[in-house]
PDB file of N, CA and C in Angstrom:
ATOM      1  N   UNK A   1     172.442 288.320  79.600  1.00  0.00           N
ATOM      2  CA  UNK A   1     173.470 287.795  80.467  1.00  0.00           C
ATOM      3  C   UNK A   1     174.453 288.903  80.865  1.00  0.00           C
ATOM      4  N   UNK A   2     174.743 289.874  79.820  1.00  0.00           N
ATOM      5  CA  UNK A   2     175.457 290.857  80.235  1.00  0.00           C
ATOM      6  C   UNK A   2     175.208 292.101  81.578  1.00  0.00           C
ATOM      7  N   UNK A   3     173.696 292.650  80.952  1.00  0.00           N
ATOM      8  CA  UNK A   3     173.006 293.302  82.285  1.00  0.00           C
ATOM      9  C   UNK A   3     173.005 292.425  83.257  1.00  0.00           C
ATOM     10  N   UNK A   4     172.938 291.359  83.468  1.00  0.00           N
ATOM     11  CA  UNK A   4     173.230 290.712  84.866  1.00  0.00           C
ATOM     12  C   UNK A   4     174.574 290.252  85.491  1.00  0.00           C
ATOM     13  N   UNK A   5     175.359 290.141  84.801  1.00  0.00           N
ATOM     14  CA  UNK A   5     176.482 290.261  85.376  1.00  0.00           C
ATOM     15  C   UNK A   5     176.869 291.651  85.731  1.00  0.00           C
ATOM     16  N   UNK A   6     176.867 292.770  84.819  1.00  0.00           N
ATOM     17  CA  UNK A   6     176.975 294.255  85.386  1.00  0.00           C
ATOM     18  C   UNK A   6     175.981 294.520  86.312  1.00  0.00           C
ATOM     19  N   UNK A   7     174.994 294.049  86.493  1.00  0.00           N
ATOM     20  CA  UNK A   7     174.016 294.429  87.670  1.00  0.00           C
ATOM     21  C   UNK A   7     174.769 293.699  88.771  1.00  0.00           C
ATOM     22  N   UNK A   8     175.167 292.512  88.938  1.00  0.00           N
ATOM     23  CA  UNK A   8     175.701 291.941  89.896  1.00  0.00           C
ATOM     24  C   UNK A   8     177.170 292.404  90.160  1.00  0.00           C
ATOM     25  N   UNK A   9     177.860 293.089  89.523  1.00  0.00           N
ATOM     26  CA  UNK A   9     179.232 293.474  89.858  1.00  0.00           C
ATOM     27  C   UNK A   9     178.803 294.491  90.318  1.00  0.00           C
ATOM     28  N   UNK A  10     178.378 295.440  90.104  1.00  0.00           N
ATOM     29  CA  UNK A  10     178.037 296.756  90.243  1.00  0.00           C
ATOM     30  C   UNK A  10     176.860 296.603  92.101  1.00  0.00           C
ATOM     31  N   UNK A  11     176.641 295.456  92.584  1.00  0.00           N
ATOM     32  CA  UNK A  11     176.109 295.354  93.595  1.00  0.00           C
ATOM     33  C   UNK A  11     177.040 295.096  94.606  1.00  0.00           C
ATOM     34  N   UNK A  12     178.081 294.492  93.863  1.00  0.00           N
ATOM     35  CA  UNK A  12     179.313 293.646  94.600  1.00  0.00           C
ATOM     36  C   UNK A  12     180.551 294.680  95.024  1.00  0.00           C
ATOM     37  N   UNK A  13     180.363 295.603  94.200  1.00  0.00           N
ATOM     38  CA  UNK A  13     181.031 296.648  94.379  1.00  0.00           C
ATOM     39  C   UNK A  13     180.560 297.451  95.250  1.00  0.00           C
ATOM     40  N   UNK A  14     179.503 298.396  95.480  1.00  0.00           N
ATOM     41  CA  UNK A  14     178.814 298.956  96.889  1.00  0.00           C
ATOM     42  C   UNK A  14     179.086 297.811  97.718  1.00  0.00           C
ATOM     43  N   UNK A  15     178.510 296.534  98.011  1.00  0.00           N
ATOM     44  CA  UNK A  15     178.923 296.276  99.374  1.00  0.00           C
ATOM     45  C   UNK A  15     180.475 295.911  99.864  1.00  0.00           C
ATOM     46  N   UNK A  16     181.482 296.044  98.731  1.00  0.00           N
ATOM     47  CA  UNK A  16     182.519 295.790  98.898  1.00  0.00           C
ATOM     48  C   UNK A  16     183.451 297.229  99.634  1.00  0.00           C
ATOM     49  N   UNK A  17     182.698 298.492  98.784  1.00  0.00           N
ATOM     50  CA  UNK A  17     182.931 299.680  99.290  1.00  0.00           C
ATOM     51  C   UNK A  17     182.480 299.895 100.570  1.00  0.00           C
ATOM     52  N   UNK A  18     181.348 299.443 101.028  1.00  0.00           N
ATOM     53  CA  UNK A  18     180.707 299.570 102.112  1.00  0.00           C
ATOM     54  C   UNK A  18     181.418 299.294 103.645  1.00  0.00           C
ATOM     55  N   UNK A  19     181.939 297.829 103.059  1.00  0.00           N
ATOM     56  CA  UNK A  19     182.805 297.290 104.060  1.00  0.00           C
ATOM     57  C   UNK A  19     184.123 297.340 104.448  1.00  0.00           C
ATOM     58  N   UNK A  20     184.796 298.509 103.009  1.00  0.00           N
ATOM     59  CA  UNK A  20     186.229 298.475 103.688  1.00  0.00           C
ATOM     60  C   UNK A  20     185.960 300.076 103.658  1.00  0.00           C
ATOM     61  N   UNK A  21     185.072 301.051 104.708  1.00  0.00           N
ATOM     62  CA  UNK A  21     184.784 302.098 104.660  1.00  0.00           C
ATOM     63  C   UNK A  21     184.391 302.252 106.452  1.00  0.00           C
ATOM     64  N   UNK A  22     186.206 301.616 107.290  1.00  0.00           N
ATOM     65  CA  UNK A  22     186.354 301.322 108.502  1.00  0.00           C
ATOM     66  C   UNK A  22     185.538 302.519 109.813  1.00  0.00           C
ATOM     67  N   UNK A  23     185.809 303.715 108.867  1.00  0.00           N
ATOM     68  CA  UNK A  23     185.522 304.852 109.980  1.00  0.00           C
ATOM     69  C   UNK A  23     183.964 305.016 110.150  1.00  0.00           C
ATOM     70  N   UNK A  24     183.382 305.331 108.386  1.00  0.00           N
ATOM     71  CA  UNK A  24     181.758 305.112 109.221  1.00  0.00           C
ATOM     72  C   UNK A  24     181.387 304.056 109.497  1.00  0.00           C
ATOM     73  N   UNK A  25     181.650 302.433 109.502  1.00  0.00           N
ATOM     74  CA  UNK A  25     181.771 301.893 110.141  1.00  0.00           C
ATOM     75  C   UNK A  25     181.689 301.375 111.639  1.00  0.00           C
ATOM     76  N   UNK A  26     182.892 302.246 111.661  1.00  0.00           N
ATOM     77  CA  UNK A  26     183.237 302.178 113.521  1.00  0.00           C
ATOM     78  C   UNK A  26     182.121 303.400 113.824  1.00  0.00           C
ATOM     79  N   UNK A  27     181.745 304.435 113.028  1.00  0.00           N
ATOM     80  CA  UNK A  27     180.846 305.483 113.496  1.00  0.00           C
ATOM     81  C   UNK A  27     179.523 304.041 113.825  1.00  0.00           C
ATOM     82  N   UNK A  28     179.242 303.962 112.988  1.00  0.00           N
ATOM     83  CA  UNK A  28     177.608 303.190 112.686  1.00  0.00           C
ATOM     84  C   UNK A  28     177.545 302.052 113.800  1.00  0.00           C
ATOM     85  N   UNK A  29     179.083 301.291 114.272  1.00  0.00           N
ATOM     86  CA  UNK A  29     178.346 299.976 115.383  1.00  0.00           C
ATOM     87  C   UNK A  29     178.744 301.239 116.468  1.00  0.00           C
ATOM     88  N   UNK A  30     179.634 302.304 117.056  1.00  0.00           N
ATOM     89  CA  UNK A  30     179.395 302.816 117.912  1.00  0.00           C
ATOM     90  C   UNK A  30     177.715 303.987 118.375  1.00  0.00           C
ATOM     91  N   UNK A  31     177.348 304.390 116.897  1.00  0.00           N
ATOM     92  CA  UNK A  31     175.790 304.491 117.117  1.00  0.00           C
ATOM     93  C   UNK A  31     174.755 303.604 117.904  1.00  0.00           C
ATOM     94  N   UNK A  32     174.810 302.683 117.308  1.00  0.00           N
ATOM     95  CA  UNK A  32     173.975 301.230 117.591  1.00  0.00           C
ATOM     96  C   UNK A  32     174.177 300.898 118.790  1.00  0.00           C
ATOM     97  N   UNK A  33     175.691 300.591 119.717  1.00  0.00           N
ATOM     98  CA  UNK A  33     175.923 300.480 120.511  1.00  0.00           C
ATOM     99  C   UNK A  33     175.136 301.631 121.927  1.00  0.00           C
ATOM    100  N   UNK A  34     175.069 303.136 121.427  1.00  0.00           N
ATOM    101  CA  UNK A  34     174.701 303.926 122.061  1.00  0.00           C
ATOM    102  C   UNK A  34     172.604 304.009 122.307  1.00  0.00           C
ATOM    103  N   UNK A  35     172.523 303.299 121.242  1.00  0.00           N
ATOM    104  CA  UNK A  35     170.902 303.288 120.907  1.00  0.00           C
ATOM    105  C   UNK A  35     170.553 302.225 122.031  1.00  0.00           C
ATOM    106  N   UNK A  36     171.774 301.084 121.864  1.00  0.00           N
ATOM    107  CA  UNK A  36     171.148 299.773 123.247  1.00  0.00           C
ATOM    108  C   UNK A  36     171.087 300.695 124.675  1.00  0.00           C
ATOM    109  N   UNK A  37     172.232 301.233 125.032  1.00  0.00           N
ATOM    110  CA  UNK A  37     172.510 301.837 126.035  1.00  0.00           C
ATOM    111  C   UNK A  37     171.286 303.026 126.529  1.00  0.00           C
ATOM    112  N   UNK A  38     170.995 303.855 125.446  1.00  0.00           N
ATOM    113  CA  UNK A  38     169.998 304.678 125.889  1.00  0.00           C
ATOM    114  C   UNK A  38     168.438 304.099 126.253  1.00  0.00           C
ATOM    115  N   UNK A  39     168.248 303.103 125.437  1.00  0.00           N
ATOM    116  CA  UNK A  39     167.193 302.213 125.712  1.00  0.00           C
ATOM    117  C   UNK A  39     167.245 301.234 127.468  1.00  0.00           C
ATOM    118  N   UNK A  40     168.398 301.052 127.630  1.00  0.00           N
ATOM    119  CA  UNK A  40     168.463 300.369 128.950  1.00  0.00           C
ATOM    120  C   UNK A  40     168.490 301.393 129.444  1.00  0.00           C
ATOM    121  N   UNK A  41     169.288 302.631 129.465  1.00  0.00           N
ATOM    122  CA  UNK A  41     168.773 303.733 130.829  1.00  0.00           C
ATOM    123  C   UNK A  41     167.697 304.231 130.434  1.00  0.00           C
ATOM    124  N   UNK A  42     166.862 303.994 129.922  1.00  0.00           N
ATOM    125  CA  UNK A  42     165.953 304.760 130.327  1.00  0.00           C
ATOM    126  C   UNK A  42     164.743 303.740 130.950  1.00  0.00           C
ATOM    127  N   UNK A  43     165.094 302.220 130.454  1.00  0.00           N
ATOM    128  CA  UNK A  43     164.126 301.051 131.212  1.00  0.00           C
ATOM    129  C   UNK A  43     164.581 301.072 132.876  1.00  0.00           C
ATOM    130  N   UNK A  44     165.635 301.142 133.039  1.00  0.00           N
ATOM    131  CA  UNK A  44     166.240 300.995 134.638  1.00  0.00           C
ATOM    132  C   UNK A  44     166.000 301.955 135.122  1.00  0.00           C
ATOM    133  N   UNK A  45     166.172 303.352 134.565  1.00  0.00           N
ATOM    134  CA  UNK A  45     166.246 304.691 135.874  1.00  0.00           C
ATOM    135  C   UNK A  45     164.616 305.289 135.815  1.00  0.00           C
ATOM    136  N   UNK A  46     163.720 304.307 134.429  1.00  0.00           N
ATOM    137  CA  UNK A  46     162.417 304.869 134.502  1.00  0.00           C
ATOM    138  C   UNK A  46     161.841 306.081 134.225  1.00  0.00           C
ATOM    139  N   UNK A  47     162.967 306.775 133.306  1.00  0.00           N
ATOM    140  CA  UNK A  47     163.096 308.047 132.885  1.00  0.00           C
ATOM    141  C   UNK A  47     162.346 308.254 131.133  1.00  0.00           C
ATOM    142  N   UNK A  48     162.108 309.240 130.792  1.00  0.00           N
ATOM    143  CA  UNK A  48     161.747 309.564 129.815  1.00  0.00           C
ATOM    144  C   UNK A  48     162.651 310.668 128.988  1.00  0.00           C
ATOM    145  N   UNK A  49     164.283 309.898 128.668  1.00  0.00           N
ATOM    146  CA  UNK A  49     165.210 310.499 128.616  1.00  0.00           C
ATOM    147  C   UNK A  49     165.323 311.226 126.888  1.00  0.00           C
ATOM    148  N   UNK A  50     165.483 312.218 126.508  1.00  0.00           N
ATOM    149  CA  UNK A  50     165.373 312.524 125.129  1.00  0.00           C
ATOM    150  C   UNK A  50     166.635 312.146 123.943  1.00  0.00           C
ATOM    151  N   UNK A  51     166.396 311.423 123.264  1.00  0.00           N
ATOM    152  CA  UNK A  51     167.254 310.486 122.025  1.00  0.00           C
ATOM    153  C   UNK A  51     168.925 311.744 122.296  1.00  0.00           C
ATOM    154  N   UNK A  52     169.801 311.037 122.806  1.00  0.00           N
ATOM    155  CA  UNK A  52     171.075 311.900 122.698  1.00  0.00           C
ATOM    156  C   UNK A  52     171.495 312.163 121.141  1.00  0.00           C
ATOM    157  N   UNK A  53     172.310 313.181 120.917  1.00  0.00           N
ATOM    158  CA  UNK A  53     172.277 313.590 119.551  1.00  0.00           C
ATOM    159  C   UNK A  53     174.417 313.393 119.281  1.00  0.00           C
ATOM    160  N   UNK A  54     174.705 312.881 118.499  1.00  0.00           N
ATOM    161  CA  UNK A  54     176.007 312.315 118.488  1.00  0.00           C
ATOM    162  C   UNK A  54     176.519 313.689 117.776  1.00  0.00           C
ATOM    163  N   UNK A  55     177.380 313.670 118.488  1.00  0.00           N
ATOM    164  CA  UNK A  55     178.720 314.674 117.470  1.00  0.00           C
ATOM    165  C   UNK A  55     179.470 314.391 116.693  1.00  0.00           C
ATOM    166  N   UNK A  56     179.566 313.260 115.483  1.00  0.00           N
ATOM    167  CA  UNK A  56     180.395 312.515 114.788  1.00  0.00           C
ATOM    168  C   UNK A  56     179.110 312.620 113.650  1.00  0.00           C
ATOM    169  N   UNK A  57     177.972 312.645 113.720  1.00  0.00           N
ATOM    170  CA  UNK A  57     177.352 313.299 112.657  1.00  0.00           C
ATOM    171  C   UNK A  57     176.412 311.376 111.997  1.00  0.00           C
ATOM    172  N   UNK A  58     176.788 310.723 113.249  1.00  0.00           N
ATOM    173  CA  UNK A  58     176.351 309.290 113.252  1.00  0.00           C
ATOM    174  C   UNK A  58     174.981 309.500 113.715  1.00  0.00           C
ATOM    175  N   UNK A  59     173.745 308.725 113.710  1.00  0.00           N
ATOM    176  CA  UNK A  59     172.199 308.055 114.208  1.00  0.00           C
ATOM    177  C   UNK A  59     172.163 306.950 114.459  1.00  0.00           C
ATOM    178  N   UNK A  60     171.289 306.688 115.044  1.00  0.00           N
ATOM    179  CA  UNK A  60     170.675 305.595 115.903  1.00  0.00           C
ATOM    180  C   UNK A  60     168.855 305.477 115.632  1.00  0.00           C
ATOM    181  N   UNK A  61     168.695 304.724 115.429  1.00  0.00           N
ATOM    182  CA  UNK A  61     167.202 304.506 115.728  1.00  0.00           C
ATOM    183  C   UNK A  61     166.613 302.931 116.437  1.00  0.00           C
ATOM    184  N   UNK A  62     166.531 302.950 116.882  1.00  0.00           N
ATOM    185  CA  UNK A  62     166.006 302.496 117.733  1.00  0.00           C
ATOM    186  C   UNK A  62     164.680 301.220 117.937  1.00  0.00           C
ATOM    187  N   UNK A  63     164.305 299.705 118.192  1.00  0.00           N
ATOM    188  CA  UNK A  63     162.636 299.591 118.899  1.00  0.00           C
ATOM    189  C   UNK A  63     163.083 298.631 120.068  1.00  0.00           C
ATOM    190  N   UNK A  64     162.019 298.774 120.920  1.00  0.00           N
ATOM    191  CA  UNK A  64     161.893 297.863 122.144  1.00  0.00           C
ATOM    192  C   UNK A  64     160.731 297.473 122.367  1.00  0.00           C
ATOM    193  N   UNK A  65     160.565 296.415 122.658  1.00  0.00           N
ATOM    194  CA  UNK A  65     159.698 295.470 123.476  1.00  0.00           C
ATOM    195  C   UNK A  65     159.924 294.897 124.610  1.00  0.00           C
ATOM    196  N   UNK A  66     159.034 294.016 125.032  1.00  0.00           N
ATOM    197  CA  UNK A  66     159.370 293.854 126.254  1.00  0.00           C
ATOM    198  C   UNK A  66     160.285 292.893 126.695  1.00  0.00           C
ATOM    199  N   UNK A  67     160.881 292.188 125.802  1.00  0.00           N
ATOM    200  CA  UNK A  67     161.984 290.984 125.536  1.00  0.00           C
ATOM    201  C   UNK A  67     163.208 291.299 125.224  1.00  0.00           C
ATOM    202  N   UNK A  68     163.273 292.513 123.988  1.00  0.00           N
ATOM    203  CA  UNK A  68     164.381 292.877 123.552  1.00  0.00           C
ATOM    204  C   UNK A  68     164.421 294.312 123.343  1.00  0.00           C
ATOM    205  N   UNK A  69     165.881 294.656 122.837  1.00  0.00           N
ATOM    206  CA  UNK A  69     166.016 296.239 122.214  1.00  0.00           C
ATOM    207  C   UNK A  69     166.802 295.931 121.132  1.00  0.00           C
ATOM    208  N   UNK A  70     166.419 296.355 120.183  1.00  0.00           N
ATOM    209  CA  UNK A  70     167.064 296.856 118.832  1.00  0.00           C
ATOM    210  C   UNK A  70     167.469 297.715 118.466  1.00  0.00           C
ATOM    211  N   UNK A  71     168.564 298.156 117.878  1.00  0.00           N
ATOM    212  CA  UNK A  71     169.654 299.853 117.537  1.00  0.00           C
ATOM    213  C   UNK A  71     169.970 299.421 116.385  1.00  0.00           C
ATOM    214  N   UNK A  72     169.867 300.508 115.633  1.00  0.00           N
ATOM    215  CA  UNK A  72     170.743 300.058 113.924  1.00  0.00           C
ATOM    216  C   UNK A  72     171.181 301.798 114.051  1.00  0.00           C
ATOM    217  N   UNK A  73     172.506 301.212 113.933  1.00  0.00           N
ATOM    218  CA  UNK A  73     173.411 302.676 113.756  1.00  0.00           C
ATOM    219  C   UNK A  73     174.087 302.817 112.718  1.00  0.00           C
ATOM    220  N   UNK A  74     173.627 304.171 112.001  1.00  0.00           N
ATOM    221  CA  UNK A  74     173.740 304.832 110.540  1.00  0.00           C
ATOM    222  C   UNK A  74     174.776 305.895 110.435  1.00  0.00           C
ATOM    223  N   UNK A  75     175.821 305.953 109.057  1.00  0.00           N
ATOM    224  CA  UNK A  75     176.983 307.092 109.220  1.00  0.00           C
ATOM    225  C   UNK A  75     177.319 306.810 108.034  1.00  0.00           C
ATOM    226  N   UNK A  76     176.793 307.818 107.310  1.00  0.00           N
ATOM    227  CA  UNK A  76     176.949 308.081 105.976  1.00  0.00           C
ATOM    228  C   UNK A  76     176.827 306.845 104.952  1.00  0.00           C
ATOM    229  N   UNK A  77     175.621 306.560 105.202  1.00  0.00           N
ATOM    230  CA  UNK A  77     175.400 305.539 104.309  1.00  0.00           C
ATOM    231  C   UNK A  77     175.393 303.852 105.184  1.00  0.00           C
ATOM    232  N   UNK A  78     176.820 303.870 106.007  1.00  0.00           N
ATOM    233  CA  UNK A  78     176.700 302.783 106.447  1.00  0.00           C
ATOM    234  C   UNK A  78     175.967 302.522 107.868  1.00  0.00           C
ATOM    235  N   UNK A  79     175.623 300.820 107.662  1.00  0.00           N
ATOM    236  CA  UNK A  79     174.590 300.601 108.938  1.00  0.00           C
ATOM    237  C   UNK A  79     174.526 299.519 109.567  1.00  0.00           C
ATOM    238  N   UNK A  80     174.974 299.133 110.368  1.00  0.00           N
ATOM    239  CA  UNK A  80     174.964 298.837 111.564  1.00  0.00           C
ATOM    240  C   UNK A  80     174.544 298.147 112.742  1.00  0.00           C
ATOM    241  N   UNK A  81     174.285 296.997 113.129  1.00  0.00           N
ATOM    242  CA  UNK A  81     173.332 296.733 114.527  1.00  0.00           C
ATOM    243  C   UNK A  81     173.625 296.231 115.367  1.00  0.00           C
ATOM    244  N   UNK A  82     172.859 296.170 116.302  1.00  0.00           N
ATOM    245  CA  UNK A  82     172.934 295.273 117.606  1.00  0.00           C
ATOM    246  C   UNK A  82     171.221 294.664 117.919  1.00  0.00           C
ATOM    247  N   UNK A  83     171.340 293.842 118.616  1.00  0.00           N
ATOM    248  CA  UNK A  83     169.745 293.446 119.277  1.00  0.00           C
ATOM    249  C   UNK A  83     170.158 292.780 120.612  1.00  0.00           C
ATOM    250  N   UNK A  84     169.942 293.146 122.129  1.00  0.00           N
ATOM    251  CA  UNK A  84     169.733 292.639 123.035  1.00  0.00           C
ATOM    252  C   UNK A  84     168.430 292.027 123.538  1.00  0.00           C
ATOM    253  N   UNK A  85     168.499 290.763 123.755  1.00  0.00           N
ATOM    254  CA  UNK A  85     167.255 289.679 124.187  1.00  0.00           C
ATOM    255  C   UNK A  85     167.387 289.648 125.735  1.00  0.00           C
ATOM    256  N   UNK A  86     166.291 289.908 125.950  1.00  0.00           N
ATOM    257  CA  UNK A  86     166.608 289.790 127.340  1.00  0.00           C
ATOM    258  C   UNK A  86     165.642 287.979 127.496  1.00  0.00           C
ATOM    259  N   UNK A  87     165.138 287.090 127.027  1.00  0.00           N
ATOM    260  CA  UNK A  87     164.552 286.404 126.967  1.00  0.00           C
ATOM    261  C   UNK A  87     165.960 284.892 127.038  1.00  0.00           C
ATOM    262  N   UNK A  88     166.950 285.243 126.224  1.00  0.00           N
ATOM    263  CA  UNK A  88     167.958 283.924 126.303  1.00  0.00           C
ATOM    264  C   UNK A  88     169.169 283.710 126.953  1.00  0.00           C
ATOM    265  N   UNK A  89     168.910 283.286 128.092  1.00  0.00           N
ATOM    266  CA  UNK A  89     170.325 283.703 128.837  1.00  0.00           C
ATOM    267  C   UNK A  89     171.556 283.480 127.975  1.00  0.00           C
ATOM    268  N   UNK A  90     172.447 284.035 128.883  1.00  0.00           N
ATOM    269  CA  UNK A  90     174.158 283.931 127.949  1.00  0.00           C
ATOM    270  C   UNK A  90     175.310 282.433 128.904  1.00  0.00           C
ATOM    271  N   UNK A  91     174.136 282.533 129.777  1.00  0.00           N
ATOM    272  CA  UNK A  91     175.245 281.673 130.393  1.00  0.00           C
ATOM    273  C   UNK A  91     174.301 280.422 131.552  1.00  0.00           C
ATOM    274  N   UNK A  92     174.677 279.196 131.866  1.00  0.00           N
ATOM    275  CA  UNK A  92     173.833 278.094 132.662  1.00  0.00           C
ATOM    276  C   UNK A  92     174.552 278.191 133.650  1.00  0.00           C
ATOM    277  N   UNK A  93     173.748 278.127 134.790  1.00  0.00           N
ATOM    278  CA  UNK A  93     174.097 277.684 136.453  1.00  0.00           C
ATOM    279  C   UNK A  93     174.009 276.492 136.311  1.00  0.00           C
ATOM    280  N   UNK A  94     175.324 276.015 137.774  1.00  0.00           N
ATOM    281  CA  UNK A  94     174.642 274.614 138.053  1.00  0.00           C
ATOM    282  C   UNK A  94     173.624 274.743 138.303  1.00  0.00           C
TER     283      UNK A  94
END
């Protein structure tokens, strides 16, 4: 009972660190954010544009299909995402 409660505090603690660790953070959803973006220019302008490389020392990686794009943006440990669907609209016409 003991190893599991120290296993479980000791888990509770990384993600507690994780989350009040604002700057890579803001690094990791502004990665992610940049991974959607490079994925749409390069579907619209039809280009075969090469992965931009961040100066904040943040990543991106990246998948797409033909429905959606996925970005999970990484910065020192912390990570990050987004997923754009292009399959569910956001909004109904009359």
């Amino acid at each position: 009972m003991l190893a599991a409660s120290t296993i479980a505090g000791y888990l509770m603690l990384l993600k507690i660190r994780g989350a009040s660790d604002i700057t890579n953070s803001s690094k990791a959803v502004f990665a992610a954010d940049t991974g959607v973006e490079w994925e749409l220019y390069k579907q619209f302008k039809n280009l075969s544009y090469p992965k931009p490389s961040l100066s904040n020392n943040a990543d991106f990686q990246t998948s797409k299909d033909s429905l959606s794009i996925k970005s999970i943006g990484q910065a020192t440990g912390i990570f990050r995402a987004f997923e754009l669907d292009f399959n569910t609209p956001t909004t109904t016409l009359p």
